[in-house]
Protein backbone atom coordinates (compact mmCIF):
# COMPACT_ATOMS: atom_id res chain seq x y z
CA UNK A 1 98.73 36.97 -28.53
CA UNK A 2 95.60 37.17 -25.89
CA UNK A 3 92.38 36.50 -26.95
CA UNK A 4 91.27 40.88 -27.24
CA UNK A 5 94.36 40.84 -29.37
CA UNK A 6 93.33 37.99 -31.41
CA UNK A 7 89.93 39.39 -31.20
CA UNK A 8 90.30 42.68 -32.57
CA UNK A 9 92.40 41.64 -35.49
CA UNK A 10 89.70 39.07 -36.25
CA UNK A 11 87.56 41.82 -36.45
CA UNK A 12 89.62 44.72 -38.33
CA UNK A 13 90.23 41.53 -40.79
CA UNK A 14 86.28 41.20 -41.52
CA UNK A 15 85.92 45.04 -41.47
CA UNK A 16 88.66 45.38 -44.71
CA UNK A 17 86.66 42.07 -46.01
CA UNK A 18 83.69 43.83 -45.98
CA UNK A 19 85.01 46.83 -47.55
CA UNK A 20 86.67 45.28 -50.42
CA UNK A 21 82.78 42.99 -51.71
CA UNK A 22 80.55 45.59 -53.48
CA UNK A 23 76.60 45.59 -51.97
CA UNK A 24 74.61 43.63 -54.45
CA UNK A 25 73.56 45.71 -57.14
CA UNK A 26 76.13 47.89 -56.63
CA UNK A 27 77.08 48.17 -60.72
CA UNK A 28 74.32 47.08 -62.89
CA UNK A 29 70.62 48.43 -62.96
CA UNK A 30 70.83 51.29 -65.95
CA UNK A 31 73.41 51.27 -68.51
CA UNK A 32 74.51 47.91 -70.69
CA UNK A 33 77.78 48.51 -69.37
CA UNK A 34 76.61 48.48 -65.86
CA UNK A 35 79.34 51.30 -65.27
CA UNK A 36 79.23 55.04 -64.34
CA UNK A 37 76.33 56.88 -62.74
CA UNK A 38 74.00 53.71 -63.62
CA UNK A 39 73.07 52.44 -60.22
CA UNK A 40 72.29 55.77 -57.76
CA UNK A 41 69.52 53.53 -55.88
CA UNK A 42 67.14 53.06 -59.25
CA UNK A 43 65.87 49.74 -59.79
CA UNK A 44 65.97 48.39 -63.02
CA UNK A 45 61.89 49.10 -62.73
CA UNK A 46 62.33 52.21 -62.28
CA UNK A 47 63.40 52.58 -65.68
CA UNK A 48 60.41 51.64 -67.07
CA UNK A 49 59.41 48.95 -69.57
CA UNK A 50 61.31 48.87 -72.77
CA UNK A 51 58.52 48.81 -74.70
CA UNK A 52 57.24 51.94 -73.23
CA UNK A 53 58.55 54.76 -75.68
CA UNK A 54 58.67 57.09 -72.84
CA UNK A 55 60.93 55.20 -70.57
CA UNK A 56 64.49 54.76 -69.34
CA UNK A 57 64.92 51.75 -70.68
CA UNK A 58 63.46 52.41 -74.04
CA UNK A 59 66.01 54.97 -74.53
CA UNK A 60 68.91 52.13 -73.14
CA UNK A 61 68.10 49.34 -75.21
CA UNK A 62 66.33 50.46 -78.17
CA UNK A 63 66.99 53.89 -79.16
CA UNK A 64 71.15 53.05 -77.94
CA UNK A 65 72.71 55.15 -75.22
CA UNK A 66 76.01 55.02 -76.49
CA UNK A 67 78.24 55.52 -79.58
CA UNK A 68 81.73 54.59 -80.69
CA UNK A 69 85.02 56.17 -81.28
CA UNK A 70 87.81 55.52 -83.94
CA UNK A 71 91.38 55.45 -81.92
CA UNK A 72 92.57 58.90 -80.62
CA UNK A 73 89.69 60.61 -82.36
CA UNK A 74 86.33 62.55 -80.85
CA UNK A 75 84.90 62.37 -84.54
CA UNK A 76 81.46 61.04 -84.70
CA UNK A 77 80.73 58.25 -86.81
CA UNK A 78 78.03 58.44 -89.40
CA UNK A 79 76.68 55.15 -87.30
CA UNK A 80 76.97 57.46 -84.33
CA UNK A 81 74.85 60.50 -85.88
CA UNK A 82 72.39 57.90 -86.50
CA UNK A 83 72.19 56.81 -83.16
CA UNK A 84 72.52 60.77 -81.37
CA UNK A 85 69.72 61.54 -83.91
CA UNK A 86 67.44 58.71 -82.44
CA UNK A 87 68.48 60.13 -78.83
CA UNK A 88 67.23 63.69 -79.99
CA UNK A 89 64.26 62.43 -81.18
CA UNK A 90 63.51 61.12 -77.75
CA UNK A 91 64.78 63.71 -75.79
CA UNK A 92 62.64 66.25 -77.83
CA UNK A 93 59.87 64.12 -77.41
CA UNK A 94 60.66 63.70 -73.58
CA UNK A 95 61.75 66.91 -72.28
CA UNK A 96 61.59 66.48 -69.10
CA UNK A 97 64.47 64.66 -68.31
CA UNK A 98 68.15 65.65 -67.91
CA UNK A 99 71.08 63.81 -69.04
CA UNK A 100 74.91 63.07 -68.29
CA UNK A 101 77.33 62.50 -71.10
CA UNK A 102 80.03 60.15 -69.94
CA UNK A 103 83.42 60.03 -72.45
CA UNK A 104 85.31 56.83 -72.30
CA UNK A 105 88.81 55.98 -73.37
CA UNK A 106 90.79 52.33 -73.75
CA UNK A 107 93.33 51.52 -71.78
CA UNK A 108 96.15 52.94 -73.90
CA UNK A 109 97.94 56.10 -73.23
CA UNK A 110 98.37 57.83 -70.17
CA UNK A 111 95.59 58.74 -67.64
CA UNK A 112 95.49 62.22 -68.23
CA UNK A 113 95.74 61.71 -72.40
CA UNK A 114 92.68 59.91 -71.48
CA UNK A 115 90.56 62.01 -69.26
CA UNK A 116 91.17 64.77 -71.87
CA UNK A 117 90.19 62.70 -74.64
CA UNK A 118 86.91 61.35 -73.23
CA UNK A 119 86.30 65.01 -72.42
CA UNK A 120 86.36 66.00 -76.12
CA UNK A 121 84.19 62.63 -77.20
CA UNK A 122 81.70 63.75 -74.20
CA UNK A 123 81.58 67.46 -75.47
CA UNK A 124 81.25 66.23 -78.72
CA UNK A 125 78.34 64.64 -78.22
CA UNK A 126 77.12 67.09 -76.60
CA UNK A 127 77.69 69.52 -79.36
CA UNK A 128 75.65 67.21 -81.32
CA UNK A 129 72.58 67.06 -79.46
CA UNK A 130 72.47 70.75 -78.90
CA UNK A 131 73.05 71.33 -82.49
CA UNK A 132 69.51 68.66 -83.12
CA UNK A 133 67.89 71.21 -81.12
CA UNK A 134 68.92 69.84 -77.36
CA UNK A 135 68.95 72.62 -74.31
CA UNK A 136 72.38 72.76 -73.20
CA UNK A 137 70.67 72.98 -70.16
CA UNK A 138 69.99 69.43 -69.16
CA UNK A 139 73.10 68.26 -70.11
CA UNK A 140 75.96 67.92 -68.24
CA UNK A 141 79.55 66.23 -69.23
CA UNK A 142 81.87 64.10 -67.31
CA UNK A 143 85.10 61.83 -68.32
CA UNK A 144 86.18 58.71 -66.78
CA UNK A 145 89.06 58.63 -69.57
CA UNK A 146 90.10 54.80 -68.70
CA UNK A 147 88.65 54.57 -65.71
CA UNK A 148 85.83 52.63 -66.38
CA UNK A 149 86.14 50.17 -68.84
CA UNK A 150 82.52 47.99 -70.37
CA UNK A 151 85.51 45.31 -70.62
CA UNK A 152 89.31 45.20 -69.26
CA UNK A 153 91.60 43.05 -71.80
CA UNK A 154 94.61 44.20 -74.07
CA UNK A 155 92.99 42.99 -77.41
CA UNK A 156 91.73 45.30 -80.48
CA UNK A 157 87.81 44.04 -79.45
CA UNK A 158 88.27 45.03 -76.01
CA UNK A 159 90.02 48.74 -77.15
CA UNK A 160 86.43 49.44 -79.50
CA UNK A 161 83.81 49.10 -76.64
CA UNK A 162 85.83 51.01 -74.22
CA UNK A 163 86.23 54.11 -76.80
CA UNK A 164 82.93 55.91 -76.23
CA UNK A 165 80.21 58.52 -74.87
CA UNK A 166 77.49 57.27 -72.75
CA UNK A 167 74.59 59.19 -72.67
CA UNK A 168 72.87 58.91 -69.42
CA UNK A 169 69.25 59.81 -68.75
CA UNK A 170 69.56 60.23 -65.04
CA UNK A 171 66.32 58.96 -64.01
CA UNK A 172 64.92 62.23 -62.29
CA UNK A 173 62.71 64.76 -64.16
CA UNK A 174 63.86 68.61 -64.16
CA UNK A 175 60.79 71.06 -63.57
C-alpha cells in the first residue's frame, strides 16, 4: 500500500470511529431514563428548577413522568392513576405546554408484538388524561415497543422498568 492508500483508510477508519461515539449529552438532559425525545438541544436548565411547581423538572422528578405495566397488559395500575392524576393536576394547572406519550415494552416477544403493545399502554394513558379533563390536543403518542430500554438485562427487575408510558412535556409552549 502507498501512503494516499494508507492515508485514506486511516481516515475512512476515524470517520466510522466518529460515527459510532454519541456527542456528549447526546441521551440524558430530560427524562430519568435519559431515553426517547429527552435531549432535542434542552439543557437540563432549561427544565427549570425542581422546586419550581411550574417547571419541567418538577413534573420529572416530583410529580413522576412515568408509570408501570403488568406483563402483556395496557391496564393502568391503581399506583399509576395516582401518578396520571398528579400529571393532570399539573397539566391543568400548566396549560401551556404539549406533551408526548412514549409506550415501552421489555425485551420479550417479537418487535412488532411490542410496538403494538406500547401503542395501547401509550393510548392508554392518553385516554386517561383526556378523561381528567386533558385536550387531546396537546398530546401526541408514539411507541418504541423494545426499542428503548431504561435498562437492557434478561432478569424479572430489568422486564418491570422497561414496561411503561413516558409522558413527555416537550419543553416548548403551544400558543
Amino acid at each position: 500500500m502507498n501512503f494516499t492508500t494508507k492515508t485514506a483508510l486511516l481516515l475512512a477508519t476515524l470517520a466510522l470511529a466518529a460515527c459510532n461515539n454519541p456527542r456528549p449529552g447526546m441521551f440524558g438532559g430530560g427524562g430519568a431514563d435519559g431515553f426517547g425525545g429527552y435531549d432535542q438541544g434542552i439543557s437540563s436548565q432549561a427544565l427549570g428548577d425542581p422546586n419550581d411547581p411550574t417547571s419541567i423538572a418538577h413534573f420529572n422528578q416530583r410529580i413522576g413522568d412515568r408509570v408501570h405495566f403488568t406483563t402483556d397488559s395496557s391496564s393502568i395500575s391503581e399506583e399509576g392513576r395516582q401518578t396520571l392524576n398528579a400529571q393532570a393536576r399539573w397539566l391543568t394547572a400548566n396549560p401551556h405546554f404539549p406533551i408526548i406519550i412514549e409506550g415501552h415494552a421489555d425485551e420479550r416477544g417479537t418487535r412488532e408484538y411490542n410496538v403494538a403493545l406500547g401503542e395501547r399502554r401509550a393510548n392508554a394513558v392518553m385516554q386517561y388524561l383526556v378523561s381528567q379533563g386533558i385536550s387531546r390536543d396537546r398530546m401526541r403518542t408514539v411507541s418504541y415497543g423494545k426499542e428503548r430500554p431504561v435498562e437492557a438485562c434478561a432478569a424479572q427487575r430489568c422486564w418491570d422498568l422497561n414496561r411503561r408510558a413516558v409522558t413527555v412535556i416537550s419543553g416548548g409552549r403551544t400558543s
